[in-house]
C-alpha atoms as a PDB file:
ATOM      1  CA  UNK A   1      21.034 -38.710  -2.145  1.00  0.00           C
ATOM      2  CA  UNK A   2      23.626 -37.045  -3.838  1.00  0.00           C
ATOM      3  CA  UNK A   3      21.812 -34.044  -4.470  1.00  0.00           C
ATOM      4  CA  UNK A   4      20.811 -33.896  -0.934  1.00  0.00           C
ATOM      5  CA  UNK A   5      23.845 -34.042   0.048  1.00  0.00           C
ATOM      6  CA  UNK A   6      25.397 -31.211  -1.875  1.00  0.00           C
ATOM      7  CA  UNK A   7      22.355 -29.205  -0.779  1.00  0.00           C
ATOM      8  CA  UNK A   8      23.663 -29.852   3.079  1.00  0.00           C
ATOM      9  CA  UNK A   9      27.199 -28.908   2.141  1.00  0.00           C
ATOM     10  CA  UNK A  10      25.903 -25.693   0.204  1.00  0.00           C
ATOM     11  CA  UNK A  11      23.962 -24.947   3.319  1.00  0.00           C
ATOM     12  CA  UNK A  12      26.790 -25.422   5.730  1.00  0.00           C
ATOM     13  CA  UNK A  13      29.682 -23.819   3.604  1.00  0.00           C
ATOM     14  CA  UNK A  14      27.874 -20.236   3.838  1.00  0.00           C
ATOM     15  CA  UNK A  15      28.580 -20.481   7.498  1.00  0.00           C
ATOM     16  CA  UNK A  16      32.029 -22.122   7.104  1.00  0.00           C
ATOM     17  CA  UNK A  17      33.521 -23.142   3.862  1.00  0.00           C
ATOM     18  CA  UNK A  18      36.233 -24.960   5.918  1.00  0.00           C
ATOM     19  CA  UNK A  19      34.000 -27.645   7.368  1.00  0.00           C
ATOM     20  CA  UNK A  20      33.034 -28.852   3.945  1.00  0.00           C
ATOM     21  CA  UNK A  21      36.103 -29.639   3.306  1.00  0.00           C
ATOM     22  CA  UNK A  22      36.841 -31.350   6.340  1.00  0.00           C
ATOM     23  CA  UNK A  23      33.640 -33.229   6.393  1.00  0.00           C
ATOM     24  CA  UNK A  24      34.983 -34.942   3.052  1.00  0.00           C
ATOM     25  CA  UNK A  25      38.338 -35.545   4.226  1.00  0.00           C
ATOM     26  CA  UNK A  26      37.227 -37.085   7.557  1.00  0.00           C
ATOM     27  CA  UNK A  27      34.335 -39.234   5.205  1.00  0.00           C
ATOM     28  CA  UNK A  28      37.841 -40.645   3.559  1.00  0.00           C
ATOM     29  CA  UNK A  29      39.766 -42.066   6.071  1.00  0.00           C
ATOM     30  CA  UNK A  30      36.675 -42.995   8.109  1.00  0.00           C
ATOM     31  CA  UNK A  31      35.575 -45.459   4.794  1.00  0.00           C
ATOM     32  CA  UNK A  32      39.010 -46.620   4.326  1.00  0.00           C
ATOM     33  CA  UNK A  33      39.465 -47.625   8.159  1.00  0.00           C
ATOM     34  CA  UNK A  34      35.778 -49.670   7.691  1.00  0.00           C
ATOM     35  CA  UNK A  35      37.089 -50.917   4.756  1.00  0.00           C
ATOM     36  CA  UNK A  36      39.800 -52.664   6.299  1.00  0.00           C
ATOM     37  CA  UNK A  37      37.845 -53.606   9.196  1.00  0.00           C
ATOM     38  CA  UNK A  38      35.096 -55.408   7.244  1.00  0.00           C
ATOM     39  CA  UNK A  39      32.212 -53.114   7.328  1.00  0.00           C
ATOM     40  CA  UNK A  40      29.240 -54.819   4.802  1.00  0.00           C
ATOM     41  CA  UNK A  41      28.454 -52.130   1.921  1.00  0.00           C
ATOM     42  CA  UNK A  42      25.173 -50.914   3.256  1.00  0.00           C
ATOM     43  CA  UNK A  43      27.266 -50.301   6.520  1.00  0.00           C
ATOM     44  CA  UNK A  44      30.051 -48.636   4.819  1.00  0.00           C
ATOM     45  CA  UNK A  45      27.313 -46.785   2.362  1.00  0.00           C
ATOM     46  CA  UNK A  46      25.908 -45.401   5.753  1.00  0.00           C
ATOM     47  CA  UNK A  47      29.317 -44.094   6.974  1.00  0.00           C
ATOM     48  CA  UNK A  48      29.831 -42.253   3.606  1.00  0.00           C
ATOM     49  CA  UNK A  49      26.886 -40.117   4.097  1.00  0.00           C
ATOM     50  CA  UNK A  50      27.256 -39.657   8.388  1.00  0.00           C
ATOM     51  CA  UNK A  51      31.117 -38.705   7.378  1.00  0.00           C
ATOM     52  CA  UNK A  52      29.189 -36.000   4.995  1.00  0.00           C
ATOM     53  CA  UNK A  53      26.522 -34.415   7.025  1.00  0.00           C
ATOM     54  CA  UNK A  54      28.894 -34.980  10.559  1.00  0.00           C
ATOM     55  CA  UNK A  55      29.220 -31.695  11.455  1.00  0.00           C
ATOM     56  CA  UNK A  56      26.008 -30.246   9.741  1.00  0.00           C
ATOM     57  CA  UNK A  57      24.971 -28.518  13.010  1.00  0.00           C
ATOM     58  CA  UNK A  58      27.760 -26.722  12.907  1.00  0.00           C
ATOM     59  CA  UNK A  59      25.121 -24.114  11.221  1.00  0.00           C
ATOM     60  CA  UNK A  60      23.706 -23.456  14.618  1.00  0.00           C
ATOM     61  CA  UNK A  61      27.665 -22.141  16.126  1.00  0.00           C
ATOM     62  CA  UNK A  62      28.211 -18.665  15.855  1.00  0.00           C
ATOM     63  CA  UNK A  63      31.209 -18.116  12.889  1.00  0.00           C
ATOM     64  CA  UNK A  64      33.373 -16.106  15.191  1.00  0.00           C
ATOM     65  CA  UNK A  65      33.040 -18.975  17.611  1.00  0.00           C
ATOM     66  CA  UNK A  66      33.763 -21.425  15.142  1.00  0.00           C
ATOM     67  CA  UNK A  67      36.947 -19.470  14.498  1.00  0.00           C
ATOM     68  CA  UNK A  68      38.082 -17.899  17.664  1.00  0.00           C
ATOM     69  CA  UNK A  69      41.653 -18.108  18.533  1.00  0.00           C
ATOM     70  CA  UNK A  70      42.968 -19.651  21.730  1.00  0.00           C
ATOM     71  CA  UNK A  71      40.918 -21.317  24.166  1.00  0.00           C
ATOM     72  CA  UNK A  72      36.973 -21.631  24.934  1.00  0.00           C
ATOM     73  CA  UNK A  73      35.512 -20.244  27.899  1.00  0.00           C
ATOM     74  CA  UNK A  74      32.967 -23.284  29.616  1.00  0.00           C
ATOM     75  CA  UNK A  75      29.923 -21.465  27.899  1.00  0.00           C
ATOM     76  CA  UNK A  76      31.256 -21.426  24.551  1.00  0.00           C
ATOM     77  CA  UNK A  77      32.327 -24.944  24.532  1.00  0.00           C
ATOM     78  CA  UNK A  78      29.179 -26.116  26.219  1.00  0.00           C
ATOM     79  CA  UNK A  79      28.137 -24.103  22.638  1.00  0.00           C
ATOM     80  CA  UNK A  80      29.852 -26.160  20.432  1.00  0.00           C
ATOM     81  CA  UNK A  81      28.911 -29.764  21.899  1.00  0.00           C
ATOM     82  CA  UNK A  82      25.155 -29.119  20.569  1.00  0.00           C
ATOM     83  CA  UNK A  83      26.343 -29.335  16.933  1.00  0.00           C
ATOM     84  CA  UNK A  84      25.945 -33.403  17.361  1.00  0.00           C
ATOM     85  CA  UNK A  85      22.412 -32.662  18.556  1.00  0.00           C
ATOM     86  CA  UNK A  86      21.906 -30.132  16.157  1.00  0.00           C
ATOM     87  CA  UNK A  87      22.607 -32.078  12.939  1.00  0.00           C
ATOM     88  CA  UNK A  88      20.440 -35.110  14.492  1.00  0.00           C
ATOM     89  CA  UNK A  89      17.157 -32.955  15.107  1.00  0.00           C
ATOM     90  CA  UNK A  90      17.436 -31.790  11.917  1.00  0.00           C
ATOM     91  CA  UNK A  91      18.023 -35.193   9.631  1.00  0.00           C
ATOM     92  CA  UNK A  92      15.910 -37.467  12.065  1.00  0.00           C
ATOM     93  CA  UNK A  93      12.632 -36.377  10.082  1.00  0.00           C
ATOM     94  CA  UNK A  94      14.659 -37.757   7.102  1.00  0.00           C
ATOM     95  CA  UNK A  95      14.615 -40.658   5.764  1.00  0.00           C
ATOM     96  CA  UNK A  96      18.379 -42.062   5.353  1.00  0.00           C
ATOM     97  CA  UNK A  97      19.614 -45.515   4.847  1.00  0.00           C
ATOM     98  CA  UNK A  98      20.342 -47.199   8.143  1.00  0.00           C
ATOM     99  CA  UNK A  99      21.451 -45.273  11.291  1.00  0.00           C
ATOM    100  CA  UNK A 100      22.615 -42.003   9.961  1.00  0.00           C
ATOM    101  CA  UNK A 101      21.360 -39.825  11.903  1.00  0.00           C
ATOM    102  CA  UNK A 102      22.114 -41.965  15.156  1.00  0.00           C
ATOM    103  CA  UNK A 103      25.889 -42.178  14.086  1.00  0.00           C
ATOM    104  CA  UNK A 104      26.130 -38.377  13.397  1.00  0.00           C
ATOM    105  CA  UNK A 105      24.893 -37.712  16.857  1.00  0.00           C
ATOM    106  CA  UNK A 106      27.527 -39.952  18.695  1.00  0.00           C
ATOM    107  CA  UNK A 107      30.405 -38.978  16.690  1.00  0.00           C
ATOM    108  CA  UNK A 108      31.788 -37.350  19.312  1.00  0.00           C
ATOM    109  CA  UNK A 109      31.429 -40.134  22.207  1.00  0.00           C
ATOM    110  CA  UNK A 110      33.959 -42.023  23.599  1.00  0.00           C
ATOM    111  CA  UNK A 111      34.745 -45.448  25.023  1.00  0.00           C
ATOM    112  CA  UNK A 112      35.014 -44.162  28.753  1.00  0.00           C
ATOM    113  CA  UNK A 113      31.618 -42.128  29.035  1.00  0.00           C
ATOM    114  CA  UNK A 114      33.720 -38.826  28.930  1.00  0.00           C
ATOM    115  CA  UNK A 115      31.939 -37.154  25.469  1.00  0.00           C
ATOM    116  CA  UNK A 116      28.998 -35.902  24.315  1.00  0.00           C
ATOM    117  CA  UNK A 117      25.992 -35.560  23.799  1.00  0.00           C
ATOM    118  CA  UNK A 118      24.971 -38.376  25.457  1.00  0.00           C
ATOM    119  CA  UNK A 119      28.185 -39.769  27.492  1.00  0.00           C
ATOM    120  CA  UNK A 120      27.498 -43.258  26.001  1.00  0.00           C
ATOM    121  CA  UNK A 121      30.026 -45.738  27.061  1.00  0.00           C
ATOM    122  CA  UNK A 122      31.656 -48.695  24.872  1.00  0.00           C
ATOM    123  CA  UNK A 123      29.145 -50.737  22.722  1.00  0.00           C
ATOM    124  CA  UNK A 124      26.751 -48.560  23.969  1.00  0.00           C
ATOM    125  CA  UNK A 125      28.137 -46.352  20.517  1.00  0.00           C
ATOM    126  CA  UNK A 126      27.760 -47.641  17.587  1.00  0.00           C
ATOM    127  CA  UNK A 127      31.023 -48.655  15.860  1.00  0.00           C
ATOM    128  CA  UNK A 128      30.411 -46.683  12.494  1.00  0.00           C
ATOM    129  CA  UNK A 129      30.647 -43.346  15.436  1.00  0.00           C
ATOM    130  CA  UNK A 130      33.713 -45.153  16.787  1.00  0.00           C
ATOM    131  CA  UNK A 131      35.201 -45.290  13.074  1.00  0.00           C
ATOM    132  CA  UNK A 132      33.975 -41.510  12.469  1.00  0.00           C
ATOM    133  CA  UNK A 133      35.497 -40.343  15.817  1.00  0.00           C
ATOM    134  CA  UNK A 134      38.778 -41.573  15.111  1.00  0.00           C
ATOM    135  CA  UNK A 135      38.671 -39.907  11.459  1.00  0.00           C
ATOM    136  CA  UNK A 136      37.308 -36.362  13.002  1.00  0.00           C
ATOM    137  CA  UNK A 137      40.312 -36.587  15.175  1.00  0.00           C
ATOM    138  CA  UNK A 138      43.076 -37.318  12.351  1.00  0.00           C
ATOM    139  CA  UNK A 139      42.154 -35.054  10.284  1.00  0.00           C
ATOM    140  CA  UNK A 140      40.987 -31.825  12.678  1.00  0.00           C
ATOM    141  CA  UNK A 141      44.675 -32.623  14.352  1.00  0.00           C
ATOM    142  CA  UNK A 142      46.045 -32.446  11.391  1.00  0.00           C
ATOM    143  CA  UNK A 143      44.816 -29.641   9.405  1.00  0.00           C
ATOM    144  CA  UNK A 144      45.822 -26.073   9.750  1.00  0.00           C
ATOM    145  CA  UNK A 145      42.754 -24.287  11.456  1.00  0.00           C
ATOM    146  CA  UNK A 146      41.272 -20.392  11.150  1.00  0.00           C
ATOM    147  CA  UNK A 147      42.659 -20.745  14.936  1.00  0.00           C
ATOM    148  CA  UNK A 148      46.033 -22.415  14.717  1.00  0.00           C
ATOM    149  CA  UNK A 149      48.254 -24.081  12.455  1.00  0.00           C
ATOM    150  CA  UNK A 150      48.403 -28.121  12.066  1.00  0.00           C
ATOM    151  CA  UNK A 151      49.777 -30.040  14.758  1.00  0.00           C
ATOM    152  CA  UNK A 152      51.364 -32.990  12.347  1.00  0.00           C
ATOM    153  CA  UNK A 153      50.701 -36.422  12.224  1.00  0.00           C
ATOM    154  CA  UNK A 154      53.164 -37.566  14.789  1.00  0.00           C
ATOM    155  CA  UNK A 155      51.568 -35.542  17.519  1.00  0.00           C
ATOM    156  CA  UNK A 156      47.996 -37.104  16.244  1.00  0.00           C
ATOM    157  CA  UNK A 157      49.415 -40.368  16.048  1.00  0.00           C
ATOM    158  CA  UNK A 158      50.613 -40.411  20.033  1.00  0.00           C
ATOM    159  CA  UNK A 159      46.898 -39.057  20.781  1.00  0.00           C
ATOM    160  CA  UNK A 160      45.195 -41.935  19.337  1.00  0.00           C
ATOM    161  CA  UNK A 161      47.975 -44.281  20.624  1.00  0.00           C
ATOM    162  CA  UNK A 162      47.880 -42.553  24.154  1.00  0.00           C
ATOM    163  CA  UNK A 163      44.709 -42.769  24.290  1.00  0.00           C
ATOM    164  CA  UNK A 164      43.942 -46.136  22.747  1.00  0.00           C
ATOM    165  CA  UNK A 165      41.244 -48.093  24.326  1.00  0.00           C
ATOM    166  CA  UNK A 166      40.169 -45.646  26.976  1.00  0.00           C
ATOM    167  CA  UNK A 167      38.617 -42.538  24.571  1.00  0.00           C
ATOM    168  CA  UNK A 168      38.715 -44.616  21.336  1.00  0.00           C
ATOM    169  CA  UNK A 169      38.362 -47.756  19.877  1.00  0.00           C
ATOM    170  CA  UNK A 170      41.357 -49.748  19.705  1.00  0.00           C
ATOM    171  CA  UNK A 171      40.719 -51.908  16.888  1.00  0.00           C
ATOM    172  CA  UNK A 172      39.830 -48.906  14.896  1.00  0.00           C
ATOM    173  CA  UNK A 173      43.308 -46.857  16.127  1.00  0.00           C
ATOM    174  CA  UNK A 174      45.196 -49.705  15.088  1.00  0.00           C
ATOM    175  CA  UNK A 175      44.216 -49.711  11.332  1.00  0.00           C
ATOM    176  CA  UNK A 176      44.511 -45.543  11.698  1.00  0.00           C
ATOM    177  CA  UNK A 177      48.103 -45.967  12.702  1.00  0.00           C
ATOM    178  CA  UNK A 178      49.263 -48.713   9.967  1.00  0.00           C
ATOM    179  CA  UNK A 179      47.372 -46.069   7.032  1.00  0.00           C
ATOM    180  CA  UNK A 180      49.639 -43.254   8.244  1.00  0.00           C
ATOM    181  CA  UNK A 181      52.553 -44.672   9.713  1.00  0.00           C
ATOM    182  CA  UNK A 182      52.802 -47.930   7.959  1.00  0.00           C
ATOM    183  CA  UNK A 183      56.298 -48.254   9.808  1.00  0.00           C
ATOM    184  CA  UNK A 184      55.481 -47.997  13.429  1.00  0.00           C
ATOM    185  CA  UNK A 185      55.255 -50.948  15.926  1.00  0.00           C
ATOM    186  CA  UNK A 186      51.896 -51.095  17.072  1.00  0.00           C
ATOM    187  CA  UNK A 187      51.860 -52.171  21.042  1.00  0.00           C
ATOM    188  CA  UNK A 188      48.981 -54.317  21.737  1.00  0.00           C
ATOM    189  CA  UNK A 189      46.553 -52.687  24.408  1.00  0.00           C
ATOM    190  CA  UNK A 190      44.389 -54.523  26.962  1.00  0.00           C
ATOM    191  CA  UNK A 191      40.673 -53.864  26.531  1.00  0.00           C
ATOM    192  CA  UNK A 192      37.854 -54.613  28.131  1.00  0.00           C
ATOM    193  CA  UNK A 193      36.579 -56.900  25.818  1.00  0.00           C
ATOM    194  CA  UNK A 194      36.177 -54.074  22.826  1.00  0.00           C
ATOM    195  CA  UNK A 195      38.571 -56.256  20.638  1.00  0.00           C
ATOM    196  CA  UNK A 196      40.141 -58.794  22.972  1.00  0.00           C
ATOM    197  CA  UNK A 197      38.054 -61.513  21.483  1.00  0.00           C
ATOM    198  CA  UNK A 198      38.941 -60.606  17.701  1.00  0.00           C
ATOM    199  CA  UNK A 199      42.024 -62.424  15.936  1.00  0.00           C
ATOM    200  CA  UNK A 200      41.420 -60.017  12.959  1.00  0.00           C
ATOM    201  CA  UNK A 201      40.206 -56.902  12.181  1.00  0.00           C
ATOM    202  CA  UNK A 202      37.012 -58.905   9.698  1.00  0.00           C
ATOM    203  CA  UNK A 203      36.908 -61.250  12.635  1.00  0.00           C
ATOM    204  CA  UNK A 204      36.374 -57.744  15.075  1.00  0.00           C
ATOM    205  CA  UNK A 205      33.362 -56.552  12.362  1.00  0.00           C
ATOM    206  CA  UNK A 206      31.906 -59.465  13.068  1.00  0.00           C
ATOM    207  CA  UNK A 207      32.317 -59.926  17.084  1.00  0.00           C
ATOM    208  CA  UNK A 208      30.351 -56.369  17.526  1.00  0.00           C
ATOM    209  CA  UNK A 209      26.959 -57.818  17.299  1.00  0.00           C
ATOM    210  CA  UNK A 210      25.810 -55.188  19.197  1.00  0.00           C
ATOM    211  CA  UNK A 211      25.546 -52.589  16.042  1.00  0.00           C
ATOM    212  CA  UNK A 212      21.831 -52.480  14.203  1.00  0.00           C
ATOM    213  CA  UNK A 213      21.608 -53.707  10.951  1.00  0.00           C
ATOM    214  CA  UNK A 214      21.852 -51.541   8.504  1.00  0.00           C
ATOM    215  CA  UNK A 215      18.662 -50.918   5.905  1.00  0.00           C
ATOM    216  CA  UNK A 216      19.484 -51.380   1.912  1.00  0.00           C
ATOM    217  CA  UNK A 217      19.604 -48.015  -0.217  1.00  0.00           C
ATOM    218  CA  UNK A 218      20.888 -47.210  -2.755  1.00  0.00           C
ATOM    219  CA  UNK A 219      24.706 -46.472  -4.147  1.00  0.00           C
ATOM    220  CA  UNK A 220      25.525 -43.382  -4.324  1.00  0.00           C
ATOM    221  CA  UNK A 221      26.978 -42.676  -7.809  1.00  0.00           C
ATOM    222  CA  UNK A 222      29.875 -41.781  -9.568  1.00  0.00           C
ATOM    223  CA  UNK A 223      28.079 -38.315 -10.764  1.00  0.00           C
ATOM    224  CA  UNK A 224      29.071 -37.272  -7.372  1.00  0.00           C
ATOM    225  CA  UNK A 225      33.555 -37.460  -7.827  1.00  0.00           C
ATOM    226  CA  UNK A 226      34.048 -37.418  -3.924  1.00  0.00           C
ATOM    227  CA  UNK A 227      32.249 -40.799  -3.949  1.00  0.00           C
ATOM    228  CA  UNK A 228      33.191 -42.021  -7.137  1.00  0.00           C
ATOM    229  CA  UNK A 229      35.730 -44.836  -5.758  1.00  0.00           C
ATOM    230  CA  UNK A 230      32.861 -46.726  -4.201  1.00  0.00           C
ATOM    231  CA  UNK A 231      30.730 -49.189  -5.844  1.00  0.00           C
ATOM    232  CA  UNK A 232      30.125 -52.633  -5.366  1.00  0.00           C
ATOM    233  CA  UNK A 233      33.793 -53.004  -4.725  1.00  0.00           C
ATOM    234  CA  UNK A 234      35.437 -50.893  -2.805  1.00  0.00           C
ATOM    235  CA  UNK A 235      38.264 -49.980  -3.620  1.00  0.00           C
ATOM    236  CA  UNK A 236      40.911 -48.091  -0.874  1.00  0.00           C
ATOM    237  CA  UNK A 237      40.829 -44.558  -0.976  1.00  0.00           C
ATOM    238  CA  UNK A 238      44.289 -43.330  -0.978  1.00  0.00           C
ATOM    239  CA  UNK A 239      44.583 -41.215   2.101  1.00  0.00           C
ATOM    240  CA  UNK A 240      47.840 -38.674   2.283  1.00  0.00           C
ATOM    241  CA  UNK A 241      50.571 -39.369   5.423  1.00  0.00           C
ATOM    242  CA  UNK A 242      51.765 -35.636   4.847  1.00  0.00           C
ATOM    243  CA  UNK A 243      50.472 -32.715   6.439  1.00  0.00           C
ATOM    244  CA  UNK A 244      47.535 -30.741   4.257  1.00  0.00           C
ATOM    245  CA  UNK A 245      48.654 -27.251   3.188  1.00  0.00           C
ATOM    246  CA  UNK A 246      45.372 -25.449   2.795  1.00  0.00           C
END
């Protein structure tokens, strides 16, 4: 798996060496936030690999559109929203542990039916995508990009508080918040049932039945340094609260 893997990010860093990089941030905070929340090890094995390969279809996106400056026109950004698609033709054929492929191609839904590809709504995503959606948007916020500079975790922090419940998971926001702002008051959000019915974030892991189980492979291993930290036990992956510099 690791070899495949590094194959994929080979592939994808010819078109854009930035992604790569983003990919394994993103597959950081997105395993430390299931971490916290519970996830089983085949689950959180599963999210390791969709954080890797999440925006693999990014190979499909022309580079200058990748990297254009200021704002995309409705055809370019109808562009862009295949690269879910994309990534999922191309690693359904595959065999992967668990649902992959399935999380990779809902990455970018969100609670209230307003993302894409598929406009899924709620439960209807699976919470590993929830997890990975949250992670895509700390990190892309706050990361200087070929088409602006970073807007700073403050900013990112009031979109995923803002926004809390209705684009993405609440439960999931919450633990996002205490890794980067370990300080701030976190002000309890109504749901419509997404967490209401959790006392815990273990207890919310186990509430969403809804998410298919997850197939046994096997652990990736510690020849591969970007997963070395995971094992058997996991242990947190220490995620920076400062703004990244390259």
């Amino acid at each position: 798996m690791e070899a495949f893997i590094q194959v994929m990010e080979s592939m994808v860093a010819v078109k854009d060496p930035y992604t790569v990089t983003h990919q394994r941030e993103v597959t950081r905070i997105a395993c430390t936030i299931a971490q916290e929340l519970g996830l089983s090890e085949d689950r959180l094995r599963g999210l390791c690999i969709a954080g890797a390969l999440h925006d693999l279809g990014k190979i499909a996106i022309p580079s200058g559109l990748l990297a254009k400056s200021g704002q995309l026109n409705s055809i370019e950004f109808a562009l862009l929203k295949t690269h879910p698609q994309v990534a999922y033709d191309i690693l359904k054929p595959i065999k992967l542990p668990g649902n992959v492929a399935k999380i990779i191609l809902q990455h970018h839904e969100r609670l209230n039916g307003s993302g894409y590809p598929q406009g899924l709504t709620g439960h209807a995503i699976f919470l590993e995508a929830r997890i990975l959606g949250v992670a895509d948007v700390i990190e892309a916020m706050c990361s200087h990009r070929p088409y602006r500079a970073s807007l700073g975790m403050m900013v990112t922090l009031e979109e995923l508080n803002r926004h809390k419940g209705v684009l993405y998971d609440p439960a999931v926001v919450e633990i996002g918040l205490q890794l980067f702002a370990p300080t701030q008051s976190v002000t309890p959000v109504e749901t419509s049932g997404l967490a209401a019915s959790a006392g815990t974030h273990r207890q919310y892991s186990t509430f969403l039945s809804d998410a298919a189980p997850v197939q046994p492979g096997r652990l990736l291993s510690e020849d591969y340094p970007w997963f070395k930290n995971w094992g058997v036990e996991y242990a947190s992956i220490p995620t920076p609260r400062v703004e990244r510099s390259h």
